[in-house]
PDB file of N, CA and C in Angstrom:
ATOM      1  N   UNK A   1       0.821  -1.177   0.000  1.00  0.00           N
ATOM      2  CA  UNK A   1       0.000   0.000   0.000  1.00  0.00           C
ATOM      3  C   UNK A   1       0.870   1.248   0.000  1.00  0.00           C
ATOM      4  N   UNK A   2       1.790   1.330   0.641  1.00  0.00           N
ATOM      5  CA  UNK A   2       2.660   2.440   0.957  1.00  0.00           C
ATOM      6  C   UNK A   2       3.688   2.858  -0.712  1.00  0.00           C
ATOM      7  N   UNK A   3       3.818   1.781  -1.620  1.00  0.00           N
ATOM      8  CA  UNK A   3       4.540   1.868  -2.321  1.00  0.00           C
ATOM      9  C   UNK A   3       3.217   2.499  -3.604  1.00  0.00           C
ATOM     10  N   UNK A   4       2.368   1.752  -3.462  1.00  0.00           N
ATOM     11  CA  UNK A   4       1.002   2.222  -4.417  1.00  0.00           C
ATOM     12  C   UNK A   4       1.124   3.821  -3.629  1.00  0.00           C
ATOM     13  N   UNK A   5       0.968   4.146  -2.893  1.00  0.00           N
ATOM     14  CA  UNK A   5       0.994   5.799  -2.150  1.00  0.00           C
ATOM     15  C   UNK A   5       2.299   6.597  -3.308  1.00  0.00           C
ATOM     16  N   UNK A   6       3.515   6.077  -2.710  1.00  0.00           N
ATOM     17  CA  UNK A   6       4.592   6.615  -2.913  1.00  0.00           C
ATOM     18  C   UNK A   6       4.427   7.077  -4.542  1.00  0.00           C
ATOM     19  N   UNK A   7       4.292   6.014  -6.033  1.00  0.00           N
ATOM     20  CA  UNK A   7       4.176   5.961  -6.801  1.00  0.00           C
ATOM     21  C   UNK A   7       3.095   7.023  -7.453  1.00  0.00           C
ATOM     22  N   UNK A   8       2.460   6.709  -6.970  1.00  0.00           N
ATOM     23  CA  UNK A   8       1.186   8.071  -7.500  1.00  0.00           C
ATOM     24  C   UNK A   8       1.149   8.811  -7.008  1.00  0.00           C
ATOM     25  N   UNK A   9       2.191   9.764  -5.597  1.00  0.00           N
ATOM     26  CA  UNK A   9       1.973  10.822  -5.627  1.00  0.00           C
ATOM     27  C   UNK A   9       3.089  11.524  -6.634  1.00  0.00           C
ATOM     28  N   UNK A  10       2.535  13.101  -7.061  1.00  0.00           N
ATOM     29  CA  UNK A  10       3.261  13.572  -7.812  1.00  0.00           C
ATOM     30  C   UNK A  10       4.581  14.377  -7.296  1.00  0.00           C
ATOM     31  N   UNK A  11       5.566  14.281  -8.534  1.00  0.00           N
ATOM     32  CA  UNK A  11       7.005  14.792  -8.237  1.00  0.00           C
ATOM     33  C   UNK A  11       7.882  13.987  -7.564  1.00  0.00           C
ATOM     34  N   UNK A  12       9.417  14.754  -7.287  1.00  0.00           N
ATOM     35  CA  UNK A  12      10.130  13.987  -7.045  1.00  0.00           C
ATOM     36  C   UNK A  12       9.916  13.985  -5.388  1.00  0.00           C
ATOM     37  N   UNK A  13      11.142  13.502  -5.013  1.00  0.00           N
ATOM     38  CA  UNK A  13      11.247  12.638  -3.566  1.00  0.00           C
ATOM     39  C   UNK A  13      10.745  13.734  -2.690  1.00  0.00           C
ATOM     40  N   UNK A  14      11.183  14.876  -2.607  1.00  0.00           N
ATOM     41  CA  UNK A  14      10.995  15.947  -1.418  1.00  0.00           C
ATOM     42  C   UNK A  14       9.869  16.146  -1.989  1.00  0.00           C
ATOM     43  N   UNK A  15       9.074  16.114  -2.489  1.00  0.00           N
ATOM     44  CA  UNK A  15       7.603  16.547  -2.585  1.00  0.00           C
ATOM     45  C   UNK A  15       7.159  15.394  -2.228  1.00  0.00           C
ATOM     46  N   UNK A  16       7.452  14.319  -2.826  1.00  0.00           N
ATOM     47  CA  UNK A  16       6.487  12.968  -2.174  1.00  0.00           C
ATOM     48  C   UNK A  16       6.716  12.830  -0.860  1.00  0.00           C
ATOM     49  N   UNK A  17       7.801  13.400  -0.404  1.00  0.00           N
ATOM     50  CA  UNK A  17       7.693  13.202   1.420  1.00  0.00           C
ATOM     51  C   UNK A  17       6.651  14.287   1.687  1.00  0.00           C
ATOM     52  N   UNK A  18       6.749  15.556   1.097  1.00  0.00           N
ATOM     53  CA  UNK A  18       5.643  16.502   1.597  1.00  0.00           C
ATOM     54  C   UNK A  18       4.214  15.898   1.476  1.00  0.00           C
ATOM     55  N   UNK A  19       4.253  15.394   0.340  1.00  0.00           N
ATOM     56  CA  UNK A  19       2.644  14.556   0.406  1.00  0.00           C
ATOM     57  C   UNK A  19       2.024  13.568   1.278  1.00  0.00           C
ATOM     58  N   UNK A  20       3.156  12.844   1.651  1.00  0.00           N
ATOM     59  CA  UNK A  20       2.818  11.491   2.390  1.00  0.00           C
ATOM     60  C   UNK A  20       2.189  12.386   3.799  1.00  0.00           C
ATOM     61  N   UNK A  21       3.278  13.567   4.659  1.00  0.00           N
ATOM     62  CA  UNK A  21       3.095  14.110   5.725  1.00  0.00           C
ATOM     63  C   UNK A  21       2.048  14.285   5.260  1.00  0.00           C
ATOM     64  N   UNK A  22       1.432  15.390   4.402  1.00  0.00           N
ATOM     65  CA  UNK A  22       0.552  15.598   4.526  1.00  0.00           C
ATOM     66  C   UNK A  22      -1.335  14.521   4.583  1.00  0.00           C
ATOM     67  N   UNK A  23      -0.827  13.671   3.736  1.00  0.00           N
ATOM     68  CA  UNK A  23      -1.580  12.552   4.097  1.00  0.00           C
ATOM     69  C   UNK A  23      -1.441  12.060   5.344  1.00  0.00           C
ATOM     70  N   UNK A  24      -0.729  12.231   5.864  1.00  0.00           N
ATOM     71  CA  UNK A  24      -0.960  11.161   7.199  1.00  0.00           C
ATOM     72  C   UNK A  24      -1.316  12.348   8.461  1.00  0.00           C
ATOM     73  N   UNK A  25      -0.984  13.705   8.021  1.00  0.00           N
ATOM     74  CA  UNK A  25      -1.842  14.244   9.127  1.00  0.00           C
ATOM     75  C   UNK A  25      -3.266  14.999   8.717  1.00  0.00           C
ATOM     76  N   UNK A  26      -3.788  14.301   7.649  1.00  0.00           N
ATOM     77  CA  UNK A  26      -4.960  14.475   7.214  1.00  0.00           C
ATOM     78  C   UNK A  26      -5.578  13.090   7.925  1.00  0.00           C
ATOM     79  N   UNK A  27      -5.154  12.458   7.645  1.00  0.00           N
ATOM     80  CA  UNK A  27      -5.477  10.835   8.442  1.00  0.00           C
ATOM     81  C   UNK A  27      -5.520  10.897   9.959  1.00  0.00           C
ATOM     82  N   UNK A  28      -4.420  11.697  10.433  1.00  0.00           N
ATOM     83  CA  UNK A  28      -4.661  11.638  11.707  1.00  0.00           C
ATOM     84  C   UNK A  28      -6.130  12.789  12.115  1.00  0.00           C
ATOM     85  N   UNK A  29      -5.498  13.771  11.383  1.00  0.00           N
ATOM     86  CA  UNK A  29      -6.505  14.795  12.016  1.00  0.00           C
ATOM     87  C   UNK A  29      -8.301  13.884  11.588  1.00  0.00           C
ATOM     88  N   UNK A  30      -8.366  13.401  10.786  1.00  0.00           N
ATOM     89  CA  UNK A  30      -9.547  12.641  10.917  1.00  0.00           C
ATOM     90  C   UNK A  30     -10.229  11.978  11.675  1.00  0.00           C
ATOM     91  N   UNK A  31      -9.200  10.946  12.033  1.00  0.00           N
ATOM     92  CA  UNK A  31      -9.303  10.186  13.223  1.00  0.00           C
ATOM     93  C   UNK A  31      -9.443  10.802  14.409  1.00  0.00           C
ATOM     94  N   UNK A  32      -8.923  11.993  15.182  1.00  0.00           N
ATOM     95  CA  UNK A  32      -9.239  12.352  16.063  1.00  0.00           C
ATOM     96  C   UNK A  32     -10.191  13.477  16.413  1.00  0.00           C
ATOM     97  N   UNK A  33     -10.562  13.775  14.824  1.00  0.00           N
ATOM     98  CA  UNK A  33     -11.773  14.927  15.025  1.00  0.00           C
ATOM     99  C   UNK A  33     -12.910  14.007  14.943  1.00  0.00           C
ATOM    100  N   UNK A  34     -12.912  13.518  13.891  1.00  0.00           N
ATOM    101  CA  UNK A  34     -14.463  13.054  13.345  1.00  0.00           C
ATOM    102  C   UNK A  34     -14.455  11.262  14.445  1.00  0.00           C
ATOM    103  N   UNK A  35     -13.622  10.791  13.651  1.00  0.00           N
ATOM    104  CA  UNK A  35     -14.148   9.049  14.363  1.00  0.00           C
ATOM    105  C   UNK A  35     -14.285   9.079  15.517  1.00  0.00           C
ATOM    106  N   UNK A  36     -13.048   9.646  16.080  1.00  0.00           N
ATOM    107  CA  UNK A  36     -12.800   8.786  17.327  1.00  0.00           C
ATOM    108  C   UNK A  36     -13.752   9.639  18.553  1.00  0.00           C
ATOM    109  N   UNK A  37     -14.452  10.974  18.549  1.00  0.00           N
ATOM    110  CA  UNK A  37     -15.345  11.260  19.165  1.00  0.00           C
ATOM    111  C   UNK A  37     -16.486  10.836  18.469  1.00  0.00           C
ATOM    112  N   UNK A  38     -17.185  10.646  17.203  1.00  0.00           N
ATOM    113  CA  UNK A  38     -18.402   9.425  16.762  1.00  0.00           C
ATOM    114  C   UNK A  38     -18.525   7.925  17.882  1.00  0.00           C
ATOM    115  N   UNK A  39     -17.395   7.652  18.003  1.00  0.00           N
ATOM    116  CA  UNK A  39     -17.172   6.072  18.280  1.00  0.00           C
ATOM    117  C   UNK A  39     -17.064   6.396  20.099  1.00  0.00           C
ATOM    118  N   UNK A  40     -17.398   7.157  20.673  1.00  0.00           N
ATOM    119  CA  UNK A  40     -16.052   7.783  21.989  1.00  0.00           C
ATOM    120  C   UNK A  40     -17.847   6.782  22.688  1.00  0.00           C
ATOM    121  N   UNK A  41     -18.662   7.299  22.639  1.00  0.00           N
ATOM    122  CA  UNK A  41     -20.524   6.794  23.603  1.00  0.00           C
ATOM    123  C   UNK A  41     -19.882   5.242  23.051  1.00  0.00           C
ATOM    124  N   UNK A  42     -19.509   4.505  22.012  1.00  0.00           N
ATOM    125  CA  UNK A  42     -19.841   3.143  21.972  1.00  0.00           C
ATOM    126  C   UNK A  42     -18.765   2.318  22.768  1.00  0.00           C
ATOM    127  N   UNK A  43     -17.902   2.963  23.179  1.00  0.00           N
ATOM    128  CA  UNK A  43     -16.790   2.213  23.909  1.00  0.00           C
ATOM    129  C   UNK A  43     -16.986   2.226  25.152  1.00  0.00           C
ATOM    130  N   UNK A  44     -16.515   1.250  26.225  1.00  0.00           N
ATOM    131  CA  UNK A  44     -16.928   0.885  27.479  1.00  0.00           C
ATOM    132  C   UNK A  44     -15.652   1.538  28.622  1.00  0.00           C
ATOM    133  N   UNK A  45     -14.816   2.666  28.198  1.00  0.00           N
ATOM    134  CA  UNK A  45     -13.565   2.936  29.048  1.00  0.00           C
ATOM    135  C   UNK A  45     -14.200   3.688  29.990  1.00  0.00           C
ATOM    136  N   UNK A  46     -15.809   4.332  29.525  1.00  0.00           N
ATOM    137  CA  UNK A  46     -15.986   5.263  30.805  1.00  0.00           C
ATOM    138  C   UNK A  46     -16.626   4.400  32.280  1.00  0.00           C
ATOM    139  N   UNK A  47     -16.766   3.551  31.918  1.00  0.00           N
ATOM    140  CA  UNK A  47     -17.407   2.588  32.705  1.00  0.00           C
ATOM    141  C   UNK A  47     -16.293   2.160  33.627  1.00  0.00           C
ATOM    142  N   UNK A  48     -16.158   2.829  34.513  1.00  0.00           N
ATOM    143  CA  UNK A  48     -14.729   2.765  35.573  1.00  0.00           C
ATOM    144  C   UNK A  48     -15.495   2.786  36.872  1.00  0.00           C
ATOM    145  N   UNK A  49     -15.122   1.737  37.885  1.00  0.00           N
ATOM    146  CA  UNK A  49     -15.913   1.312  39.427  1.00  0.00           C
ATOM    147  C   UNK A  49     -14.266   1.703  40.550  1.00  0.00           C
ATOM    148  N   UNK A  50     -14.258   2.595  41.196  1.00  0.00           N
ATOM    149  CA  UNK A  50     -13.020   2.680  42.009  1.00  0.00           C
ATOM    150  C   UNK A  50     -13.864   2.404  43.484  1.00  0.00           C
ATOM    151  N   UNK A  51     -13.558   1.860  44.125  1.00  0.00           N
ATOM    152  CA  UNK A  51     -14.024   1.266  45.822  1.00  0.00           C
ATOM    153  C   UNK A  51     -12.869   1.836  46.376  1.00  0.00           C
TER     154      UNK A  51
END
């Protein structure tokens, strides 16, 4: 997958590193805006019992 990435993005090497960053903090920023508060009510971590 990473090499299918590498290959189709455009230009040479220092731009394809600029792309990848930028893909992957498009990926991240996704994940922590949109999913992972969507998904945050279906997970059981808040469910904490301290005695």
């Amino acid at each position: 997958m990473y090499s299918w990435i590498w290959r189709h993005l455009p230009g040479r090497a220092p731009v394809k590193v600029a792309g990848a960053v930028l893909l992957t903090a498009a990926a991240v920023a996704f994940l922590w805006f949109v999913l992972f508060p969507a998904v945050d009510g279906l997970l059981p971590f808040d469910d904490v019992t301290v005695e």
